[in-house]
Protein backbone atom coordinates (compact mmCIF):
# COMPACT_ATOMS: atom_id res chain seq x y z
CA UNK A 1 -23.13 4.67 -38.17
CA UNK A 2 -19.83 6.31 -39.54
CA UNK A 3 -21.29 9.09 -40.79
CA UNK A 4 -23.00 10.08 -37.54
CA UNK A 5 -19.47 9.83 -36.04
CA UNK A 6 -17.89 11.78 -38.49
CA UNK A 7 -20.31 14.80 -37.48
CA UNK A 8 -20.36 14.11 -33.94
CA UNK A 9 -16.29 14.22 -33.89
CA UNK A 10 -16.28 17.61 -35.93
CA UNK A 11 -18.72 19.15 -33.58
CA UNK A 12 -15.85 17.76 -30.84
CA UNK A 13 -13.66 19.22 -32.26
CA UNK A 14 -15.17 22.73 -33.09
CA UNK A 15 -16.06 22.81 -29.11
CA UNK A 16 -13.22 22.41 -27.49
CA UNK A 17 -10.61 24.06 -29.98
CA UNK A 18 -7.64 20.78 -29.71
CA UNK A 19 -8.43 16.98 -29.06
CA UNK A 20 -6.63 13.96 -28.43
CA UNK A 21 -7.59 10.61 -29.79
CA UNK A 22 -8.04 9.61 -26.62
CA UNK A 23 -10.28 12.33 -25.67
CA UNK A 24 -12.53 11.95 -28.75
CA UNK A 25 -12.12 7.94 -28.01
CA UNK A 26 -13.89 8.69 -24.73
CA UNK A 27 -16.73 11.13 -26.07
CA UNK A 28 -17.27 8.61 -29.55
CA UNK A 29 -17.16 5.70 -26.87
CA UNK A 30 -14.51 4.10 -29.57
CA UNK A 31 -11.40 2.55 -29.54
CA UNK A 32 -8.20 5.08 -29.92
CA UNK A 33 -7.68 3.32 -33.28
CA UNK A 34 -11.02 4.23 -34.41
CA UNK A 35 -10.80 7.76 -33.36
CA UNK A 36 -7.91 8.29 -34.51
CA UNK A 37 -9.10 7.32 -38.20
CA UNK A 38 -12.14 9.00 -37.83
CA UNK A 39 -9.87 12.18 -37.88
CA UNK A 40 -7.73 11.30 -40.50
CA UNK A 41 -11.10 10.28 -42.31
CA UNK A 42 -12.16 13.60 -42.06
CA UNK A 43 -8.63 14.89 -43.52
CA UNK A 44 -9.16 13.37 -46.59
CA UNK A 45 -12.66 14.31 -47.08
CA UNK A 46 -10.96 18.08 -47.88
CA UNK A 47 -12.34 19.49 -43.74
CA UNK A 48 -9.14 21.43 -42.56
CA UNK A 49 -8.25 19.14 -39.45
CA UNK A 50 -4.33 18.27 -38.58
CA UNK A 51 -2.52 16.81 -36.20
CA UNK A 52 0.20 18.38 -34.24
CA UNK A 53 2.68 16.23 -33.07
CA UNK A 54 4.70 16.22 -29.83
CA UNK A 55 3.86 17.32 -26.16
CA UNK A 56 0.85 19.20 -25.91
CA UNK A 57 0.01 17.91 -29.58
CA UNK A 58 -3.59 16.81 -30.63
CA UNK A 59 -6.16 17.40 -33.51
CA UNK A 60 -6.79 20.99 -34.54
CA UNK A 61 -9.55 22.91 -36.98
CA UNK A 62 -6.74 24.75 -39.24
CA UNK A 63 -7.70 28.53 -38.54
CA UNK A 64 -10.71 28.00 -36.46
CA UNK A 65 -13.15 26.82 -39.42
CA UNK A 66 -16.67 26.27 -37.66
CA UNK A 67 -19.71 24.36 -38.52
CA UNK A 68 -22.14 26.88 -36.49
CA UNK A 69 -25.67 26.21 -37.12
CA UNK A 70 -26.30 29.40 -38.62
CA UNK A 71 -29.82 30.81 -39.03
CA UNK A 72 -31.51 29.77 -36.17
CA UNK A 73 -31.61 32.62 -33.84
CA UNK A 74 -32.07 32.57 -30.08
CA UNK A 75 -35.79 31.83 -29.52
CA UNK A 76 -35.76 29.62 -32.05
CA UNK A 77 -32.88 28.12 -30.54
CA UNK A 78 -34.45 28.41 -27.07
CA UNK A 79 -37.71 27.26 -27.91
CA UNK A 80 -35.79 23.65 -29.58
CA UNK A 81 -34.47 22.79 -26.33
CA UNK A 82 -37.42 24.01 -24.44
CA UNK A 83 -39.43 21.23 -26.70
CA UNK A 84 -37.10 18.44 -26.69
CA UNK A 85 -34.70 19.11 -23.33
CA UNK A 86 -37.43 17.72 -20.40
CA UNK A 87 -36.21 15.17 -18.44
CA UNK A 88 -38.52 12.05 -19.82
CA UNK A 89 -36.07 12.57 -23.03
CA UNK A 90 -34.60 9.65 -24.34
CA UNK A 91 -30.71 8.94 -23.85
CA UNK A 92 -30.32 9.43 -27.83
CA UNK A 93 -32.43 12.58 -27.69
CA UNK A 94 -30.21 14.02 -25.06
CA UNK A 95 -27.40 12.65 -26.61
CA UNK A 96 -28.15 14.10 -30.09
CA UNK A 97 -28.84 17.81 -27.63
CA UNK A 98 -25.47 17.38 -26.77
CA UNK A 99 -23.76 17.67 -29.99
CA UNK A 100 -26.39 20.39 -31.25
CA UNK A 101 -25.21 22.47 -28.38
CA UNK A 102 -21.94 22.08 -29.10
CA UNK A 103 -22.49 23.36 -32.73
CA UNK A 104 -24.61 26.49 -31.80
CA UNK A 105 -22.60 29.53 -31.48
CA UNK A 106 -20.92 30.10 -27.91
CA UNK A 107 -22.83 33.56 -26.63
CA UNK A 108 -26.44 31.72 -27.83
CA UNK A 109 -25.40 28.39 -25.58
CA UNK A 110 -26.80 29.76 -22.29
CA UNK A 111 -29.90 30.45 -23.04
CA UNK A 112 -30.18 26.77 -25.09
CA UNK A 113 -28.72 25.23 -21.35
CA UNK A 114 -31.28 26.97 -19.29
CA UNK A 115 -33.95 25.97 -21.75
CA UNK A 116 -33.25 22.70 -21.35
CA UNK A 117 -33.04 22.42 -17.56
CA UNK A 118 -36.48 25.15 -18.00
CA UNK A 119 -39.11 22.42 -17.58
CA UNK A 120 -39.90 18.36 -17.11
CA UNK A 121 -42.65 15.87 -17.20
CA UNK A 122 -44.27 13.57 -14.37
CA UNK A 123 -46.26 11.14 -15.79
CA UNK A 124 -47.96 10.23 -12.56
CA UNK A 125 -50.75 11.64 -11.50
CA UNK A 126 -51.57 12.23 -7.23
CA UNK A 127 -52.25 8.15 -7.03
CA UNK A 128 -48.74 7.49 -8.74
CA UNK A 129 -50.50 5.87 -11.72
CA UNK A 130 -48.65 6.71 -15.14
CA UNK A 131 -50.75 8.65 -17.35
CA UNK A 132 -48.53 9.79 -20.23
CA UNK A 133 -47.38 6.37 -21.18
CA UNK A 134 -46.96 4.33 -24.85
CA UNK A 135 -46.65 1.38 -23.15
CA UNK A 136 -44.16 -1.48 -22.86
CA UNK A 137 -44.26 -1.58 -26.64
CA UNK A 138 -43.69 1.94 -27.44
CA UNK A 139 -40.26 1.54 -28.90
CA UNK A 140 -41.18 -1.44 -31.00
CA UNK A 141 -43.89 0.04 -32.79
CA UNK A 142 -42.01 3.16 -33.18
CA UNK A 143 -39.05 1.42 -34.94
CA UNK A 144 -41.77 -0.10 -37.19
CA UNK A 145 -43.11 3.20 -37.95
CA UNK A 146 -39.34 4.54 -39.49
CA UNK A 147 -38.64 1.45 -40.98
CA UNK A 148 -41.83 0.75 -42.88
CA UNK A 149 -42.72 -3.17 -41.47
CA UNK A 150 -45.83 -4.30 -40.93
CA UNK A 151 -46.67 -5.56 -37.75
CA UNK A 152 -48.87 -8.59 -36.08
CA UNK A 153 -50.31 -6.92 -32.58
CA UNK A 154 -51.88 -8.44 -29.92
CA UNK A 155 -54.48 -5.66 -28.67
CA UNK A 156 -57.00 -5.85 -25.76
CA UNK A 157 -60.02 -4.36 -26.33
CA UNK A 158 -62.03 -2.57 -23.51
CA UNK A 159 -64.36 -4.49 -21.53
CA UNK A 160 -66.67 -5.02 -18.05
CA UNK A 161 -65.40 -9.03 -18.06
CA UNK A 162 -61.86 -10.85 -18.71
CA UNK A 163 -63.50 -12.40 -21.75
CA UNK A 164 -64.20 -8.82 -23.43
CA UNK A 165 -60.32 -8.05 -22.76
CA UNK A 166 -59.03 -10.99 -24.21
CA UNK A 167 -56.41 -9.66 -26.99
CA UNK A 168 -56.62 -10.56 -30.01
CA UNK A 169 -54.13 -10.92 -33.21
CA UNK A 170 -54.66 -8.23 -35.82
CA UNK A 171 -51.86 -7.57 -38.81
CA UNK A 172 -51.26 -3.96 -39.27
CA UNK A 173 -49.63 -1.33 -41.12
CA UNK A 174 -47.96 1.15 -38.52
CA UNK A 175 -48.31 4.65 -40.34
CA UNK A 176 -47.66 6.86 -37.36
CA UNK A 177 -48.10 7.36 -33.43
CA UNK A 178 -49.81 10.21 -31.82
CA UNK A 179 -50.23 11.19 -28.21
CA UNK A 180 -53.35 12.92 -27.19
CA UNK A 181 -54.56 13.62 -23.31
CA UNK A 182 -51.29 11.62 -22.25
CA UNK A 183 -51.99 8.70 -24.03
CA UNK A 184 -50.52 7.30 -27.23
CA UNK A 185 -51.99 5.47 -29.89
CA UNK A 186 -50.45 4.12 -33.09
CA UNK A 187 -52.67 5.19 -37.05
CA UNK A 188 -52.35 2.26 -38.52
CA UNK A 189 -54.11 1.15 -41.89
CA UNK A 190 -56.08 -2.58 -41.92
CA UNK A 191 -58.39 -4.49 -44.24
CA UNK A 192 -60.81 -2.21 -43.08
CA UNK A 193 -59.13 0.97 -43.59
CA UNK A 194 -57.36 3.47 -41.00
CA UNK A 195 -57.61 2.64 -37.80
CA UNK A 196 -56.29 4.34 -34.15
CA UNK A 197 -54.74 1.54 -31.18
CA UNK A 198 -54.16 2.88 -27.87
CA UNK A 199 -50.84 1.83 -26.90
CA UNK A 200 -51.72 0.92 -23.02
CA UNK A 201 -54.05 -1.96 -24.92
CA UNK A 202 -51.08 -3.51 -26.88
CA UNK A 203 -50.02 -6.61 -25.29
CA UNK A 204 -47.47 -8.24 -28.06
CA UNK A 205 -45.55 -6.24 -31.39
CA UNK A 206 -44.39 -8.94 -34.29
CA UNK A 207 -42.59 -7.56 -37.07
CA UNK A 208 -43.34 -9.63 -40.09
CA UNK A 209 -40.64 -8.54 -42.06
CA UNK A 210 -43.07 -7.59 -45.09
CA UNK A 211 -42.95 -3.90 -46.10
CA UNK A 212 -46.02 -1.36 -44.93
CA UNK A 213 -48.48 -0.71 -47.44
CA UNK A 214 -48.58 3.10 -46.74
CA UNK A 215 -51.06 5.57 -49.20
CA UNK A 216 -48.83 8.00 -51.44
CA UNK A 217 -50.58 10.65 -50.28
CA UNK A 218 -50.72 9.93 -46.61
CA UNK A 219 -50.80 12.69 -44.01
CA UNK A 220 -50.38 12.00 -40.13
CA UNK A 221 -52.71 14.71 -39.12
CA UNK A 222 -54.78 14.83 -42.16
CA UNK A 223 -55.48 10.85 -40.98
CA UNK A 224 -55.85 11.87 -37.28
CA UNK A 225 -58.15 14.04 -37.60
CA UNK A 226 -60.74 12.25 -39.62
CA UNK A 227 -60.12 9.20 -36.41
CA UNK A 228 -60.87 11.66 -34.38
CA UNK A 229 -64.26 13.02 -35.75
CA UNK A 230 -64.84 9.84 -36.02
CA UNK A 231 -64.62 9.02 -32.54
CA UNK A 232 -66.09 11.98 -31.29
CA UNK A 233 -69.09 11.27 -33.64
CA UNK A 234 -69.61 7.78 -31.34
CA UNK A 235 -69.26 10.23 -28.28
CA UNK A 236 -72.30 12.52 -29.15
CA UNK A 237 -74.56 9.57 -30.59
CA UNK A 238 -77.33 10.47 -27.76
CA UNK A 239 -77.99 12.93 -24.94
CA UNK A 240 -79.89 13.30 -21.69
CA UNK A 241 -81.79 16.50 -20.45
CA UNK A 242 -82.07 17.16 -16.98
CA UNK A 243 -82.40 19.42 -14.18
CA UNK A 244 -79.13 19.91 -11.79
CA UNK A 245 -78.31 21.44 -8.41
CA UNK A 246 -75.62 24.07 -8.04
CA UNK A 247 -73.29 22.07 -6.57
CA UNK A 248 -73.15 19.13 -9.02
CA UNK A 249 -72.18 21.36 -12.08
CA UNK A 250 -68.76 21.28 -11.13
CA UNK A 251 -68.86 17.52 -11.29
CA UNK A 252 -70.52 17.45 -14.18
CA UNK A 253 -68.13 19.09 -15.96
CA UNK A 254 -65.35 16.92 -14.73
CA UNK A 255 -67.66 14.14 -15.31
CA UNK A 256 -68.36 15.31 -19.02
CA UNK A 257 -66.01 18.25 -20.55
CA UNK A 258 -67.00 19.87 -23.91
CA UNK A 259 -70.06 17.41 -23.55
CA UNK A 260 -71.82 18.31 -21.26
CA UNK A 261 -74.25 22.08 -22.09
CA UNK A 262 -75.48 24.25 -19.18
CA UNK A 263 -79.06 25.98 -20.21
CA UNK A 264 -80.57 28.09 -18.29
CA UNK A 265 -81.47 28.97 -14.31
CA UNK A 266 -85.16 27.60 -13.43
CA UNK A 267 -87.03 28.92 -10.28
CA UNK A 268 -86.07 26.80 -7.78
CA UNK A 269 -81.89 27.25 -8.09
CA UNK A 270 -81.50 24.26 -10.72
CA UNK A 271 -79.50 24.54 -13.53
CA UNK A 272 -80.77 22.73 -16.91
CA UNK A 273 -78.06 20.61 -18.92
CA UNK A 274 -78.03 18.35 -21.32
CA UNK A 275 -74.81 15.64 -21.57
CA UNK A 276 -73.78 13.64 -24.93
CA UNK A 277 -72.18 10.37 -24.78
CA UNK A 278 -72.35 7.20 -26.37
CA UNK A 279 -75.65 6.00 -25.36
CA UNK A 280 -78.34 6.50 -23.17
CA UNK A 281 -77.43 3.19 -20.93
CA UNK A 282 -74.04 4.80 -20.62
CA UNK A 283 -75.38 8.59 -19.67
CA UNK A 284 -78.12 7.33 -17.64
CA UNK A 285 -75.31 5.16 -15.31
CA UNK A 286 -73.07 7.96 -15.44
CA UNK A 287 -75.22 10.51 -14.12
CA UNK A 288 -76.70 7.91 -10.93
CA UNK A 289 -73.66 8.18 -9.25
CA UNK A 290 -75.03 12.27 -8.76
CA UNK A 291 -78.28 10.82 -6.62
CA UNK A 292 -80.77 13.20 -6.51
CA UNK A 293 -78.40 16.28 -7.32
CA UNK A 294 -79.63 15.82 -10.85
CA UNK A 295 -83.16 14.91 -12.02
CA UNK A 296 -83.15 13.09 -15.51
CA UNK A 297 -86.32 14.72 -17.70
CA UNK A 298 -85.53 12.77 -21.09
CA UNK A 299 -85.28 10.81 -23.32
CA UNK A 300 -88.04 8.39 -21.50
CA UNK A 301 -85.43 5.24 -21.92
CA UNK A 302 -82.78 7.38 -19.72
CA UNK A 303 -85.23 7.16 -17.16
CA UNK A 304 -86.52 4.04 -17.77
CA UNK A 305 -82.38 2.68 -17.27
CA UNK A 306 -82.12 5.00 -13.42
CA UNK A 307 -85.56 3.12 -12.69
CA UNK A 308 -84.27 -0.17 -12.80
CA UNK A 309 -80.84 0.72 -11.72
CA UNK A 310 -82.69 2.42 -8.53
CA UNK A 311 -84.63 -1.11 -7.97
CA UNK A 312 -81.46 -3.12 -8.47
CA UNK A 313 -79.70 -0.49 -6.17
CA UNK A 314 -82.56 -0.76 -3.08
CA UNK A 315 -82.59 -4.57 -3.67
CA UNK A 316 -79.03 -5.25 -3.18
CA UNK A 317 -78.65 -2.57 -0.13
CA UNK A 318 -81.69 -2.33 1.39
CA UNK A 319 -82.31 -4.51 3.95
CA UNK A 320 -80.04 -5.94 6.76
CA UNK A 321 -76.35 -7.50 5.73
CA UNK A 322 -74.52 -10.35 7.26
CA UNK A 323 -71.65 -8.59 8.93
CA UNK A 324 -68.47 -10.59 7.52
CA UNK A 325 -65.90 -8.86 9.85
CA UNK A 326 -62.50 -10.42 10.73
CA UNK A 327 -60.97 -9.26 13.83
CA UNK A 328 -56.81 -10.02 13.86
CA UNK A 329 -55.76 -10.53 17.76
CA UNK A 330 -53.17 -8.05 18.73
CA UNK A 331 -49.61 -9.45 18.56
């Protein structure tokens, strides 16, 4: 856009004092011929720029005029490119740091540098899988987001079988994206009201070309929170009590988080907790993979679930196995 040039030349210009068409060509990535009316564009729109002719000529801000940013001070300015200056930054974020450096004032431009180069992200974690990730999509729904166009999504649902993750086509209203625990999901309002998609689970973004239908009165984290409470609601739907050994409370906690409630020390060295999740069928599998580190006490239908997963355990393993070994012959 022109108008972003326009800006983006000034702040050129203000940097380094006297530039050739050429020069500002090269930073605008422009023709000469566009440059060069770029400056005479901003002539006539009354900012004191002119041209001095001859050897050692070029484009000059009459008497040093300055568009300095003024009012942010230096943590403010420090903590901006501390934010925005990692290296997962997007070429037009860095490219849009650029020019705001440029129109700081010169002694606050150091510390804005080092805060840039201060930190960065890895979005792998120690098996090199990405955990901070949008998705292939991320850009697509984002661009739908600013410019208001309701989407058709294919999204794949969670599930223990192909069949549950089959996507299916849902027509949206993208409201907003939010990234929480290194994932990000997009608020989007449906036929049955707001609703949260995780981003990893898109598999397809069609813009329809029809305008968003988006409340007057909506409010990104207003709207994310009540997702969230609802979610966590679903979370904490049922609990297990039971008895634990020291050393499992540390993987319980991993295991669990905020849900999981250490009570008090018993005679014999166990601790008693109780851990919320979804269901019981889903607490009562989680907590098997402990053994006999941690002793289930209630509900009965918890234990009822590690009985028969015990009995379809013993059934499966105990017992001799055909050994199905292939030895490869040395080369």
């Amino acid at each position: 856009m022109r108008a972003d040039r326009l800006v983006a030349a000034l702040l050129f210009l203000q940097a380094r004092g006297r530039v050739t068409a050429a020069e500002l060509a090269a930073e605008l990535e422009v023709s000469e011929r566009t440059a060069r009316r770029d400056l005479e564009a901003l002539t006539a729109s009354g900012v004191p720029v002119y041209a001095q002719r001859g050897r050692g000529g070029g484009w000059r801000l009459v008497g040093g005029a300055r568009t300095d940013l003024t009012g942010l001070t230096s943590p403010e300015i420090q903590a901006l490119f501390l934010a925005a200056g990692s290296s997962a930054a997007s070429p037009e974020l860095r490219a849009a740091l650029r020019k705001l450096l440029r129109a700081i004032p010169e002694p606050l431009r150091p510390h804005a540098e080092a805060a840039s180069r201060a930190r960065m992200v890895d979005d792998l974690d120690w098996s090199r899988t990405a955990m901070m990730t949008g998705g292939t999509h991320h850009r697509a729904l984002e661009r739908a987001v600013l410019d208001g166009v309701r989407v058709r999504l294919g999204y794949a649902r969670p599930g223990r079988t192909p069949s549950d993750r089959t996507p299916s086509d849902r027509t949206v209203d993208p409201l907003g994206l939010v990234l929480k625990a290194g994932h990000w999901y997009l608020v989007a309002g449906t036929d049955h009201g707001l609703r949260s998609f995780r981003l990893g689970r898109v598999t397809s973004v069609e813009p329809t070309g029809e305008p968003v239908s988006r409340p007057a009165d909506f409010d990104l984290a207003a709207a994310w929170r009540t997702l969230v409470t609802q979610l966590e609601d679903r979370l904490f739907a049922a609990t297990v009590q039971a008895r634990a050994e020291p050393d499992a409370l540390s993987l319980l906690q991993q295991l669990f988080g905020g849900r999981l409630g250490i009570g008090r020390l018993l005679p014999d060295g166990r601790r008693e907790i109780e851990a919320a999740g979804p269901s019981v069928e889903v607490l009562a599998a989680q907590l098997a993979g402990l053994g006999t580190r941690v002793e289930v006490v209630g509900p009965p239908l918890a234990r009822e679930h590690l009985a028969r997963l015990g009995r379809a355990l013993t059934e499966q393993y105990d017992g001799p196995r055909e050994a199905s070994v292939t030895h490869t012959a040395a080369a």
